[in-house]
Protein backbone atom coordinates (compact mmCIF):
# COMPACT_ATOMS: atom_id res chain seq x y z
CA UNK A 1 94.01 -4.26 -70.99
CA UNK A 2 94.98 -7.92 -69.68
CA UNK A 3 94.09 -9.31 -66.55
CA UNK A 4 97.84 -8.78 -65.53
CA UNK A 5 98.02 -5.19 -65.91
CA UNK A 6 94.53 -4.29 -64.45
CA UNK A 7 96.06 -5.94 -61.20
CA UNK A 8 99.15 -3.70 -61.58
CA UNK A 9 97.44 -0.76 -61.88
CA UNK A 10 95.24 -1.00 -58.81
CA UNK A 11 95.92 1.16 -56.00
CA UNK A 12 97.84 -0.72 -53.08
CA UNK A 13 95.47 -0.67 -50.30
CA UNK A 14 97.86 -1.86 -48.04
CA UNK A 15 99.97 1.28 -48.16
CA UNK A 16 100.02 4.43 -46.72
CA UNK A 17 98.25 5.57 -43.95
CA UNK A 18 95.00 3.79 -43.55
CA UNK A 19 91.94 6.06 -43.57
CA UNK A 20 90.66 6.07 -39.82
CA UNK A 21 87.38 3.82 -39.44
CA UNK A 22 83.84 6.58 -38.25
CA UNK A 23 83.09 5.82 -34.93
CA UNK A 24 79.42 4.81 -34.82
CA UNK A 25 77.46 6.86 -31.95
CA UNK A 26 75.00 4.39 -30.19
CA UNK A 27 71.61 4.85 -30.39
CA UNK A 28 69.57 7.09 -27.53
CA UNK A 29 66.04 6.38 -28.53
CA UNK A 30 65.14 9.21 -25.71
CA UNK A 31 68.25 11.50 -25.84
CA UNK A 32 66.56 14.55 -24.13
CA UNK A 33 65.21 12.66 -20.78
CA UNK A 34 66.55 14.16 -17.47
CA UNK A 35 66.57 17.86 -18.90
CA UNK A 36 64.46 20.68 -18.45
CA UNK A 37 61.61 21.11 -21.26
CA UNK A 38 62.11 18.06 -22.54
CA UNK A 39 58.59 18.14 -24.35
CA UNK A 40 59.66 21.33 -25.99
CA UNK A 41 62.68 20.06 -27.26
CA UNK A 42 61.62 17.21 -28.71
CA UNK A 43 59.13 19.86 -31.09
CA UNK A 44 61.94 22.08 -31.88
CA UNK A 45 63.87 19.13 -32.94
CA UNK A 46 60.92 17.48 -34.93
CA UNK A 47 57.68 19.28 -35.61
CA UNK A 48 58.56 23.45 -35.23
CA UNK A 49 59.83 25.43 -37.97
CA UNK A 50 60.33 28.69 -35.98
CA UNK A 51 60.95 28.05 -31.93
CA UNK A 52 63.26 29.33 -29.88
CA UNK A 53 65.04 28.63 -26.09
CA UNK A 54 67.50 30.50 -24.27
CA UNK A 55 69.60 28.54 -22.65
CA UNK A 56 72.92 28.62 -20.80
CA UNK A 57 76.55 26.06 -20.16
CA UNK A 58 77.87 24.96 -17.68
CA UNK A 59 80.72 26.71 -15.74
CA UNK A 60 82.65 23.96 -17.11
CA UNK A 61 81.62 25.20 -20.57
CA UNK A 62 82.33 29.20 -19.45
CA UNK A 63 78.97 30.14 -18.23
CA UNK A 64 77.59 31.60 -21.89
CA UNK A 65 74.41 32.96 -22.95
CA UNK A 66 73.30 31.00 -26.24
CA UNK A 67 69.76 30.71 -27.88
CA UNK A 68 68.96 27.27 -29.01
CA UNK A 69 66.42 27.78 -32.70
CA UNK A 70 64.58 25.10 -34.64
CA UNK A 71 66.38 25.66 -38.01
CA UNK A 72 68.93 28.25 -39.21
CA UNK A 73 69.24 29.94 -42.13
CA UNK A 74 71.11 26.92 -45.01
CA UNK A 75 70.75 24.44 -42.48
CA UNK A 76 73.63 25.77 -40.78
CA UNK A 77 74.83 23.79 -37.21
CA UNK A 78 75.57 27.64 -35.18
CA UNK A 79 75.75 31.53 -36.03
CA UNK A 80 77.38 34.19 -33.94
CA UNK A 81 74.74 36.85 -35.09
CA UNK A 82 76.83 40.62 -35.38
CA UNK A 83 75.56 41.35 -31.76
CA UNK A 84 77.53 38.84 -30.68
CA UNK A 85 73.91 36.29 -29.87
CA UNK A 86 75.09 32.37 -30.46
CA UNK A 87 72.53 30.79 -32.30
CA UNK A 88 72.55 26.74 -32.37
CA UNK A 89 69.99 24.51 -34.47
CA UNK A 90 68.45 21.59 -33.14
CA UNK A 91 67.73 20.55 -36.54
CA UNK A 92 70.59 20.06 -39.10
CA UNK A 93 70.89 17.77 -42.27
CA UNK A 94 74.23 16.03 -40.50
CA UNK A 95 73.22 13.53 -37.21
CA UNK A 96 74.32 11.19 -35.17
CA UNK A 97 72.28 8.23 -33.33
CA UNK A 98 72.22 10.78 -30.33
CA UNK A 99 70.51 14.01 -30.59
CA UNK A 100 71.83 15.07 -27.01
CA UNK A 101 75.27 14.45 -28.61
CA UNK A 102 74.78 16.26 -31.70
CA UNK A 103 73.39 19.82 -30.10
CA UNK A 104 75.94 19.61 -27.65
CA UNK A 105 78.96 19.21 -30.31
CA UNK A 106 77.33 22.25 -32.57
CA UNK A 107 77.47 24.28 -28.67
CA UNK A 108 81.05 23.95 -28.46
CA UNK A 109 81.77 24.49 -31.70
CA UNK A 110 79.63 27.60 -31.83
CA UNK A 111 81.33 29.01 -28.54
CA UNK A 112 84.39 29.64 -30.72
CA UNK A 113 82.43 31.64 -33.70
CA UNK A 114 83.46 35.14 -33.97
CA UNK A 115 80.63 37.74 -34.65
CA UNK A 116 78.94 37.26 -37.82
CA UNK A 117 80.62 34.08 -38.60
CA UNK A 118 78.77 30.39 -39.30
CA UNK A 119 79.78 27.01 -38.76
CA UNK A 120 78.71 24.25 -40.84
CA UNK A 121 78.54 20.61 -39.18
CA UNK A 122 80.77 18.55 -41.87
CA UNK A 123 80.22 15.24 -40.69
CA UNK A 124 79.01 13.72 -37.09
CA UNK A 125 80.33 14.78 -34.21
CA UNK A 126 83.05 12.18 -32.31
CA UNK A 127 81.77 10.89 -29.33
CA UNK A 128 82.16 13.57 -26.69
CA UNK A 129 79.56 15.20 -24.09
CA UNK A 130 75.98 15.65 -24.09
CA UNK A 131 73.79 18.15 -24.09
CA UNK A 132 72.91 17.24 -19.98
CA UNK A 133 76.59 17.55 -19.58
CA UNK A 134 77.09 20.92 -21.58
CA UNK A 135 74.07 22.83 -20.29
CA UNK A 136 73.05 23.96 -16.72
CA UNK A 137 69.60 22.34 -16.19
CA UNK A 138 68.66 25.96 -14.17
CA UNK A 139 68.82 28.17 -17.22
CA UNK A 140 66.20 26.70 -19.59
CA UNK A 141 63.54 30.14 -20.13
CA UNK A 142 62.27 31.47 -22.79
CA UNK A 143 60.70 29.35 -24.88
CA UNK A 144 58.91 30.83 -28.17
CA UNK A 145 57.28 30.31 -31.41
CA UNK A 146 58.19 32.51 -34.37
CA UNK A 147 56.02 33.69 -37.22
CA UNK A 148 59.25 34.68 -39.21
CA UNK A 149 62.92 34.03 -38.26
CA UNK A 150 63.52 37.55 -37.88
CA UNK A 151 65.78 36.29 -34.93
CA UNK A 152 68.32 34.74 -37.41
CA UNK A 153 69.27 38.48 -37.13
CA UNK A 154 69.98 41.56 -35.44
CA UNK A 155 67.00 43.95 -35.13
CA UNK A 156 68.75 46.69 -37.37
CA UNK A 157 69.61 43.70 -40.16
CA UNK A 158 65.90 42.51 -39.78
CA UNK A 159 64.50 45.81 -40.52
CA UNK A 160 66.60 46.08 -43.96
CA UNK A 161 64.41 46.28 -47.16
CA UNK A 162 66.02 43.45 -48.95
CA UNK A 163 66.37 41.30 -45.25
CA UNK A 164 62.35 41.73 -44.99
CA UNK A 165 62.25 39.93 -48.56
CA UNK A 166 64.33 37.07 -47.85
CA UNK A 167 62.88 36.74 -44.21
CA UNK A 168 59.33 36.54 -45.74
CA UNK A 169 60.20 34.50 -48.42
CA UNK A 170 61.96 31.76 -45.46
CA UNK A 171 58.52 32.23 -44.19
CA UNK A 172 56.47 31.05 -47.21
CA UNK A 173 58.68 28.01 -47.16
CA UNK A 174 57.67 26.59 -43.66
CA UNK A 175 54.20 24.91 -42.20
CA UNK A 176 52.43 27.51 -40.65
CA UNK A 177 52.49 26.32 -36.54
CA UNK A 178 50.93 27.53 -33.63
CA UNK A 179 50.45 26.61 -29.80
CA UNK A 180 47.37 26.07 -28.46
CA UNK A 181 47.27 28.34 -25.41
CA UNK A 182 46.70 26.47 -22.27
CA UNK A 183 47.62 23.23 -23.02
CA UNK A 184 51.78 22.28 -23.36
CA UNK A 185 53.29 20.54 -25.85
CA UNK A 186 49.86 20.49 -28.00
CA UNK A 187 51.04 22.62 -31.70
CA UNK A 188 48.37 23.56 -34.39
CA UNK A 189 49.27 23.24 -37.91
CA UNK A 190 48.44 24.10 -41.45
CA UNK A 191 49.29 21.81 -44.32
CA UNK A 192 47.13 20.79 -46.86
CA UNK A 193 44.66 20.77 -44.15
CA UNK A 194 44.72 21.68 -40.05
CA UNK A 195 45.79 19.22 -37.97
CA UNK A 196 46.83 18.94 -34.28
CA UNK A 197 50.11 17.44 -33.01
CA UNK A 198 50.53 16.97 -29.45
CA UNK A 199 53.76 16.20 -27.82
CA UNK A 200 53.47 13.70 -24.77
CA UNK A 201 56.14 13.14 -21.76
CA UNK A 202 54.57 10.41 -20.01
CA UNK A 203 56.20 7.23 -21.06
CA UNK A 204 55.02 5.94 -24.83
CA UNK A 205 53.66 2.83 -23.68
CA UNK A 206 51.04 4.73 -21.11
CA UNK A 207 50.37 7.03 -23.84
CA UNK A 208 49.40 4.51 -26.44
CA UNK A 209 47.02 2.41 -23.63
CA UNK A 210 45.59 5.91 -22.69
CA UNK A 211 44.49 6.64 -26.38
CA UNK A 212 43.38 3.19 -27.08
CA UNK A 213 40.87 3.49 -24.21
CA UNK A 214 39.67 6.26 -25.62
CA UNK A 215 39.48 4.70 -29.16
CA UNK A 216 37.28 2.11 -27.71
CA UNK A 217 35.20 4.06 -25.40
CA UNK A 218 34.33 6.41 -28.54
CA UNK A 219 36.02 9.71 -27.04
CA UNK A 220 39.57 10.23 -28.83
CA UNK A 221 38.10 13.39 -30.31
CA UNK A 222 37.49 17.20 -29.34
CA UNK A 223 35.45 20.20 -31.49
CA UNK A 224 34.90 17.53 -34.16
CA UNK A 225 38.50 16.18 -34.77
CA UNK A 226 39.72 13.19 -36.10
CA UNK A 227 42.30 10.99 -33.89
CA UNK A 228 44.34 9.80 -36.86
CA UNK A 229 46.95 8.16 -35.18
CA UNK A 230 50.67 8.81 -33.67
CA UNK A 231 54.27 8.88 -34.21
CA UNK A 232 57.16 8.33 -32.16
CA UNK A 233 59.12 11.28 -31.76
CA UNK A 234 63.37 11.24 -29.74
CA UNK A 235 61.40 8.47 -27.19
CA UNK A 236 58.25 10.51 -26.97
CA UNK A 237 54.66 9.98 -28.26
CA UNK A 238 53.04 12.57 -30.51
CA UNK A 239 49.12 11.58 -31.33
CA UNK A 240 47.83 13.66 -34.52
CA UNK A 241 44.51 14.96 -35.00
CA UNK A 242 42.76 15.56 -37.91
CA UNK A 243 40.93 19.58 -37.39
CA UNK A 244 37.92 20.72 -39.30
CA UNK A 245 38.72 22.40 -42.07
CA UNK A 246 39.63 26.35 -41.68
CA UNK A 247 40.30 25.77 -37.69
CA UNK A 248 42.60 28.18 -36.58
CA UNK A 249 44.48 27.78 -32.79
CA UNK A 250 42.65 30.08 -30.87
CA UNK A 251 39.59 28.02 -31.70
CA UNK A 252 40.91 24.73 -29.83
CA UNK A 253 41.32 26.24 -26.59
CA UNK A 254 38.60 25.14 -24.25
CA UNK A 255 37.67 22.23 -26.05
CA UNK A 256 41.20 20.58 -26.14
CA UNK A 257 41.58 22.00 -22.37
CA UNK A 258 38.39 20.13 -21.52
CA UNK A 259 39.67 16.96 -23.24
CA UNK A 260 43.36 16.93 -22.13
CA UNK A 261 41.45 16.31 -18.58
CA UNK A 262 39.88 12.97 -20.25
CA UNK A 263 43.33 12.21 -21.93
CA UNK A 264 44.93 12.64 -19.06
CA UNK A 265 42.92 10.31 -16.76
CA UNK A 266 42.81 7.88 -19.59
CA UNK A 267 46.84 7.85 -19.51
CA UNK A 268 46.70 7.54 -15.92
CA UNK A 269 44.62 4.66 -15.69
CA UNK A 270 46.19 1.60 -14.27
CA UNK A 271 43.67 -0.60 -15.46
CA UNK A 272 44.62 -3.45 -17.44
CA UNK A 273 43.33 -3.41 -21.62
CA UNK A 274 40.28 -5.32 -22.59
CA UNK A 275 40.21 -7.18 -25.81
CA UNK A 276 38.99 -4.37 -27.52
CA UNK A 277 41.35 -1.96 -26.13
CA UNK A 278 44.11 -3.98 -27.20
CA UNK A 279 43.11 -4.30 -30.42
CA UNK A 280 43.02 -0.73 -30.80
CA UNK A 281 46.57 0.03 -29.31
CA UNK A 282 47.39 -2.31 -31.82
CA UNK A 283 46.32 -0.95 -34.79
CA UNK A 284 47.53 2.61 -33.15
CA UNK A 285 51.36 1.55 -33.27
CA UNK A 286 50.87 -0.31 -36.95
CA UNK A 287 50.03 3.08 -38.46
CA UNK A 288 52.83 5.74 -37.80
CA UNK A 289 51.57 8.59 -39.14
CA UNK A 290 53.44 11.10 -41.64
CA UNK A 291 51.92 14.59 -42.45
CA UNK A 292 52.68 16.22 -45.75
């Protein structure tokens, strides 16, 4: 074909409607700060497989009951379970540069599901409320960790031979997590080996001098661990811990109890870095750290 023709045969871009330009959602590097749990809902959104909070909207929003979950079943954005529960994930494979944003657009989108009906996020959400505009701040209870998603489902579908199956088999799929009694925001977890992951609110930058004082002084460790380093988590700080091999949750109680005391006054600390501290911090932020 000649030059001539290839140039008549191209589509005229000029014509027809033009295809409306994606908004692009700024970036909230802490999108959960000023609500209620925000600790927990930075896990649910990037470290638990099974967790659950019930939550409630605004007036604004008609006042309804809704349970927030880690993950739903396909990756789905909200399900209206039969007995009429609203079910909305705080993780999805479709997202926005604003988490906030995000859950809240799956929220109003789920308030219209009908029993038993899903609702897939397509693309991201437009720009439109938040999450601290969407939910009352006074409703946030009942917050859980699952061993199976049995609460994808009604009670009387859970208990269903062939449900059991597929709700053990969604089991088998996900990293085995646990809390550690007694100390929020700190999960154990089972990959190829046990490690602990412990969500911090205090501001990153307090977080990081806290740990590399501890580096220094020789006491970033508890029942034998391994400080391994930390990753930054929707504008929070989660250090990781290397267990000893077979640990199990129960087993970290007192001793990470009597060490979130040194943690904590080692966060608190308003004393400025020595050399050797700051070296430390350094090396801290160069290595984000990725479990598999």
């Amino acid at each position: 074909m000649s030059k001539k023709k290839r140039r008549n045969n191209r589509p005229n871009r000029t014509s027809g409607t033009p295809k409306p330009k994606r908004v692009v959602i700024p970036f909230v590097e802490r999108p959960f700060e000023g609500l209620p749990m925000e600790a927990e809902l930075v896990a649910m959104r990037e470290i638990l497989p099974l967790a659950t909070m019930d939550v409630r909207t605004t007036e604004e929003y008609g006042s309804a009951e809704l349970t927030l979950a880690s993950i739903l079943p396909g990756m789905a954005a909200a399900i209206r379970r039969e007995d009429g529960v609203l079910l909305v994930a705080m993780q999805t494979v479709m997202h926005s540069g604003d988490a906030s944003l995000d859950v809240a657009a799956r929220i109003i989108a789920g308030l219209d599901l009908a029993a038993g009906e899903t609702f897939h996020m397509p693309d991201q959400p437009e720009p439109g409320p938040r999450m601290q505009d969407v939910l009352d701040p006074q409703s946030f209870e009942n917050f859980a960790l699952h061993e199976e998603p049995t609460f994808w489902m009604t009670p009387e579908e859970a208990a269903k031979p062939d449900n059991q199956e597929a709700l053990r088999s969604s089991r088998e799929q996900l990293v085995p997590t646990a809390a550690v009694d007694g100390t929020p925001g700190a999960y154990w977890c089972r990959m190829s080996r046990e490690f602990l992951r412990w969500v911090r609110s205090e501001p990153r930058d307090r977080v990081l001098d806290g740990l590399a004082r501890l580096r220094v002084a020789g006491q970033c460790t508890f029942d034998e661990s391994r400080f391994v380093g930390a990753f930054r988590a929707q504008g929070l700080l989660i250090p990781v811990w290397e267990l000893q091999p077979g640990s199990e949750a129960d087993e970290l109680v007192k001793p990470l109890a009597e060490f979130a005391a040194t943690l904590d006054a080692a966060i608190a600390s308003t004393e400025p870095l020595t050399v050797d501290e700051k070296r430390a911090r350094a090396g801290i932020v160069s290595r984000q750290v990725t479990l598999r």
